[in-house]
N, C-alpha and C. Protein backbone atom coordinates (compact mmCIF):
# COMPACT_ATOMS: atom_id res chain seq x y z
N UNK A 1 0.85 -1.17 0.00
CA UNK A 1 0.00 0.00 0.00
C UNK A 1 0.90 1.24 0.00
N UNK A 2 0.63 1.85 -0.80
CA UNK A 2 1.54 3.23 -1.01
C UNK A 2 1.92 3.98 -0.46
N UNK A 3 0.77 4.23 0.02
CA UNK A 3 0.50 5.77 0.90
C UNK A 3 0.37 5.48 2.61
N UNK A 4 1.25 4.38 2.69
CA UNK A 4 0.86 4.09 4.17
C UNK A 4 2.29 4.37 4.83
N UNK A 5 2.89 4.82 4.21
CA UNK A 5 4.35 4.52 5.22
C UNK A 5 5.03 3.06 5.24
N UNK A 6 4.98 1.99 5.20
CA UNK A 6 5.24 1.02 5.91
C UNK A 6 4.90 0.91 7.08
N UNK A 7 4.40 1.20 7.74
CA UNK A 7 4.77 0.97 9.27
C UNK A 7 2.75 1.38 9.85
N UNK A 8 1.89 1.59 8.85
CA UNK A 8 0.59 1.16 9.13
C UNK A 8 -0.22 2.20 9.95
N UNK A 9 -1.58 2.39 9.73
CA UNK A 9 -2.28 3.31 10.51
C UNK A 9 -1.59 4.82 10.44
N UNK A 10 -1.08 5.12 9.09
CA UNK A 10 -0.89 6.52 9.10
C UNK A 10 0.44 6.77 9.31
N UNK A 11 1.44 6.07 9.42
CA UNK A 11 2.90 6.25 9.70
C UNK A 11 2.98 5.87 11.68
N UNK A 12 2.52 6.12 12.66
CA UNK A 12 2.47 6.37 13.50
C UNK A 12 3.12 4.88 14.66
N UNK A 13 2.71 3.69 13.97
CA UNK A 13 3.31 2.94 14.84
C UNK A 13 2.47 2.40 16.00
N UNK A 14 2.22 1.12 16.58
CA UNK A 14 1.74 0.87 17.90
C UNK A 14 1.82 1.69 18.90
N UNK A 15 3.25 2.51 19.09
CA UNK A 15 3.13 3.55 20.40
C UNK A 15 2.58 4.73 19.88
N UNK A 16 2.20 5.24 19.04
CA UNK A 16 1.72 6.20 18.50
C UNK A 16 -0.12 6.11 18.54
N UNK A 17 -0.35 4.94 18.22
CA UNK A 17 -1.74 4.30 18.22
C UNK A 17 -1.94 4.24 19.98
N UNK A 18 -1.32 4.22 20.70
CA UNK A 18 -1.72 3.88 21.81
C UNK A 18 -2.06 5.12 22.74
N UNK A 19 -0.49 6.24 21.96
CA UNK A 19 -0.86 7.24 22.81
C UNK A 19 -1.78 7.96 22.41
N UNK A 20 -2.48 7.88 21.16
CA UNK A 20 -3.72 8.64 20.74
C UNK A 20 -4.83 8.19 21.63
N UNK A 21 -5.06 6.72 21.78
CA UNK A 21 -5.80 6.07 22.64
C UNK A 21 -6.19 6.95 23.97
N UNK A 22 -5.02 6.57 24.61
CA UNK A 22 -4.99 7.25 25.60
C UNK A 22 -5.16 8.44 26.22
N UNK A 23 -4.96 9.47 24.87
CA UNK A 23 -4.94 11.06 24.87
C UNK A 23 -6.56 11.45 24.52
N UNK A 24 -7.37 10.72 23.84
CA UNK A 24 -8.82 10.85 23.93
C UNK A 24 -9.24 10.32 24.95
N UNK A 25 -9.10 9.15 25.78
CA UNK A 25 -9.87 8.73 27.17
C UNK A 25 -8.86 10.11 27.90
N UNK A 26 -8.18 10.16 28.22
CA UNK A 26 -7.79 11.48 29.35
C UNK A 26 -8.60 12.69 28.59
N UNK A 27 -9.15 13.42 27.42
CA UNK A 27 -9.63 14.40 26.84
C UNK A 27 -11.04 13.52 27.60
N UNK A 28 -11.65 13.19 27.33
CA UNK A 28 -13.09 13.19 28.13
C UNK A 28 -13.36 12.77 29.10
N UNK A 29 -12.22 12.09 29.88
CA UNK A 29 -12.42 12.41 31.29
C UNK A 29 -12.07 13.18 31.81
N UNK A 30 -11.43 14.12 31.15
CA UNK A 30 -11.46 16.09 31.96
C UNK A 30 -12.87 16.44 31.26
N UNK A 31 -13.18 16.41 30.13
CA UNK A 31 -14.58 16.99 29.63
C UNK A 31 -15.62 16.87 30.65
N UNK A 32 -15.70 15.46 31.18
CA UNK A 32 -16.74 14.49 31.94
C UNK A 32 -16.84 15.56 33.46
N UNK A 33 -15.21 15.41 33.84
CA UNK A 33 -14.89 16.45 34.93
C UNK A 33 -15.58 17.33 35.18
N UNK A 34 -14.60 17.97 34.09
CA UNK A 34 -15.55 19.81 34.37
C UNK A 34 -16.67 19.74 34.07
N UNK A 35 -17.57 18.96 33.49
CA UNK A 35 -18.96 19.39 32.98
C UNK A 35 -19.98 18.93 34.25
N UNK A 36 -19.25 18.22 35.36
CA UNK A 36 -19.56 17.72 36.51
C UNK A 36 -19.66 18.30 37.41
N UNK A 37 -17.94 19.57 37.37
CA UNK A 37 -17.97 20.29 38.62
C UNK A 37 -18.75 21.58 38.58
N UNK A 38 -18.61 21.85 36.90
CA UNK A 38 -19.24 23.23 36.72
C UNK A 38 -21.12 22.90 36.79
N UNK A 39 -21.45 22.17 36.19
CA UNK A 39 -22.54 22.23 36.86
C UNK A 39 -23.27 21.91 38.55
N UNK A 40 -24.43 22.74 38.89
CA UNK A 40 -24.61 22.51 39.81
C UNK A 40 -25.32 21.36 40.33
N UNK A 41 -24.87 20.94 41.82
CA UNK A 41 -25.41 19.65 42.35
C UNK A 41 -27.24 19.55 42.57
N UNK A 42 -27.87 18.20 41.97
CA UNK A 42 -29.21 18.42 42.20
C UNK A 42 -29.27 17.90 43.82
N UNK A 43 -30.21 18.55 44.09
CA UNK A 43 -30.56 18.29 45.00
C UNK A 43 -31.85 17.15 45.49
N UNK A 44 -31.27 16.82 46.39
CA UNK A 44 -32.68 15.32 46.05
C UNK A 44 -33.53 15.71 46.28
N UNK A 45 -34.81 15.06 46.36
CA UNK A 45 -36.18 15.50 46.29
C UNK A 45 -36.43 15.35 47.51
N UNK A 46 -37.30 15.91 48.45
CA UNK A 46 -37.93 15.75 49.58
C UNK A 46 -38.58 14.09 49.59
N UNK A 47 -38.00 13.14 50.61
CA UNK A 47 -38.62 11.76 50.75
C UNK A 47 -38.81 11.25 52.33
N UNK A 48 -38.48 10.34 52.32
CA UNK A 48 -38.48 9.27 53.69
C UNK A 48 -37.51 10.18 54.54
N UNK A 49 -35.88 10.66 54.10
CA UNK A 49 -35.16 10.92 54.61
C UNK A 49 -35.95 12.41 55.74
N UNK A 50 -36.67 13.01 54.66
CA UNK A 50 -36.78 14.60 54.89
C UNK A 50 -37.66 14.25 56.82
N UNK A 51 -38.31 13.01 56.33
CA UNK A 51 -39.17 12.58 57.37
C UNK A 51 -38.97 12.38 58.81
N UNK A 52 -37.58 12.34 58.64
CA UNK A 52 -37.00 11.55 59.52
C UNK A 52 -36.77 12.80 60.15
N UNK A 53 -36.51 13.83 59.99
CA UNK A 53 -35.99 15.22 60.98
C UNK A 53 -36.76 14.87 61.96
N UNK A 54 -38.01 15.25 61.34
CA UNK A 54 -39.30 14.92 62.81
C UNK A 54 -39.60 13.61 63.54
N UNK A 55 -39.70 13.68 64.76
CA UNK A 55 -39.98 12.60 65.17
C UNK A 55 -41.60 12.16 65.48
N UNK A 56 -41.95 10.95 65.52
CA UNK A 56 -43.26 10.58 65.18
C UNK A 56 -44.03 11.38 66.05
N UNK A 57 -43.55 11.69 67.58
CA UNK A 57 -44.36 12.52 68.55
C UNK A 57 -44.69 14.18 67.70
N UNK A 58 -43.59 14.50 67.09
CA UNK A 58 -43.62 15.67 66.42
C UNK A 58 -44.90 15.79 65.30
N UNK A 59 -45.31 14.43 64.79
CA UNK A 59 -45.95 14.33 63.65
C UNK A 59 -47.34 14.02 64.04
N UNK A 60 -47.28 13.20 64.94
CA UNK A 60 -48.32 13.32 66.08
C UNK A 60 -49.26 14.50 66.48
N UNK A 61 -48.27 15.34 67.12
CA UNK A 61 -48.81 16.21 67.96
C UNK A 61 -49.79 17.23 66.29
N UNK A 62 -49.15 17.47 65.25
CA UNK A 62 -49.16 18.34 64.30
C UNK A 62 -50.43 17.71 63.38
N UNK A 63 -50.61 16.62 63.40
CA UNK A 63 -52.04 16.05 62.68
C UNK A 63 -53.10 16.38 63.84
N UNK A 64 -53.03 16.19 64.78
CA UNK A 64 -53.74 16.62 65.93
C UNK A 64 -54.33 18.36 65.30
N UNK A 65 -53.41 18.92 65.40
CA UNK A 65 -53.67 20.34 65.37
C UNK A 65 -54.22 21.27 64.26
N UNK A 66 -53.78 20.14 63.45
CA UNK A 66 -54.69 20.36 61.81
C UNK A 66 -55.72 20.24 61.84
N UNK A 67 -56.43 19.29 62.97
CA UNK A 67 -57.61 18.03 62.63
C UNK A 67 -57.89 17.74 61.92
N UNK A 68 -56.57 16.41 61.53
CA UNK A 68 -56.75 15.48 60.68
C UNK A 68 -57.15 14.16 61.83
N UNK A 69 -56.66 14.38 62.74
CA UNK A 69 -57.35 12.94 63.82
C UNK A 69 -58.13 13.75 64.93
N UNK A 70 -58.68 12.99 65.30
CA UNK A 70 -59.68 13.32 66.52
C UNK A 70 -59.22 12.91 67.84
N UNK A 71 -59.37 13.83 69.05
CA UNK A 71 -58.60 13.41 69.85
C UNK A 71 -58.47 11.97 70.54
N UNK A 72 -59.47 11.01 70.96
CA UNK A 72 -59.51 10.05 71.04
C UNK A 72 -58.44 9.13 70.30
N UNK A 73 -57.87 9.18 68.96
CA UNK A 73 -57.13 8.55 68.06
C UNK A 73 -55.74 9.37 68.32
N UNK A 74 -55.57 10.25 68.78
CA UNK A 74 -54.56 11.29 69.56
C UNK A 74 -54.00 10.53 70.34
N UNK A 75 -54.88 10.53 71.67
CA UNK A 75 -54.40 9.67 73.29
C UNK A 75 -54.12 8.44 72.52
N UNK A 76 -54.72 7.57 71.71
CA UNK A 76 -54.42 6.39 71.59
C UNK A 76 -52.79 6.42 70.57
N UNK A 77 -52.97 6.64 70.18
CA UNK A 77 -51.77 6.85 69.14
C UNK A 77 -50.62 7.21 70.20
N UNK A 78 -50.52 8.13 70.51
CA UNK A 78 -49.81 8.70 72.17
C UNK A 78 -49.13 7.73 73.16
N UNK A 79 -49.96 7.00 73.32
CA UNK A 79 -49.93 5.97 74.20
C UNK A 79 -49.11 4.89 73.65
N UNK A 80 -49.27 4.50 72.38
CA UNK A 80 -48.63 3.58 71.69
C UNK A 80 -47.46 4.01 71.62
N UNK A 81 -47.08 5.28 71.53
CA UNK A 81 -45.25 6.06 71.14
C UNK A 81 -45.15 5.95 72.13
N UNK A 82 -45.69 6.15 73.50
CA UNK A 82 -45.15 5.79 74.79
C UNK A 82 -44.15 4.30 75.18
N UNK A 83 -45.33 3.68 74.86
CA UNK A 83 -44.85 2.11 74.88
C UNK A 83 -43.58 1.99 73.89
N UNK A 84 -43.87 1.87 72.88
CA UNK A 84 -42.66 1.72 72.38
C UNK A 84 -41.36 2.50 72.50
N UNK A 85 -41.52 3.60 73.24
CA UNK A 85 -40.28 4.15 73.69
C UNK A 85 -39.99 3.75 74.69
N UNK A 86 -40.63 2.93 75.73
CA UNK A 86 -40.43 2.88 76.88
C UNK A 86 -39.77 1.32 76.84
N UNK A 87 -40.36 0.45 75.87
CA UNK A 87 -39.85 -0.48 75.34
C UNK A 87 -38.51 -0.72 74.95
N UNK A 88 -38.32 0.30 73.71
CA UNK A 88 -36.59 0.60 73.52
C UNK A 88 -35.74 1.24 74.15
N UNK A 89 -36.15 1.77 75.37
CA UNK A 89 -35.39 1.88 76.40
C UNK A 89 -34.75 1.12 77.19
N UNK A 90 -35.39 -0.14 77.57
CA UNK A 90 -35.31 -1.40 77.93
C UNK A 90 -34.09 -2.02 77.58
């Protein structure tokens, strides 16, 4: 082949082929980088975690006050966070 050099793939050689290789994976893993750092971090969505700040007495007391429960289902509910705290205390 004529126009090849001898020596294949453009004149360049196995170490030549390799360091091109190599010089595009390092080019987009800086691309990957910066396009990572410069953009900003999402933030997760409000879930289970967000839940967890409050504690069930907290969540308790606050459906109460909405009236979403009635007090009767209040004391009882109440009573149950009792026990089981008093339980895992144990």
């Amino acid at each position: 082949m004529m126009g090849w050099g001898g020596m294949g793939w453009g004149g360049m050689g196995w170490a030549g082929m390799v360091g091109m290789v190599l010089f595009w994976v390092v080019l987009i893993a800086v691309i990957v980088w910066a396009v990572g750092r410069l953009l900003p971090a999402r933030q997760a969505p409000p879930g289970p975690s967000a839940a967890n700040s409050e504690s069930a007495q907290e969540i308790l007391d606050r459906r109460y006050a909405r009236g979403e429960i009635d007090l009767e289902t209040y004391q009882a509910q109440r009573a149950v966070l009792a026990a089981a705290r008093n339980e895992r205390l144990r």
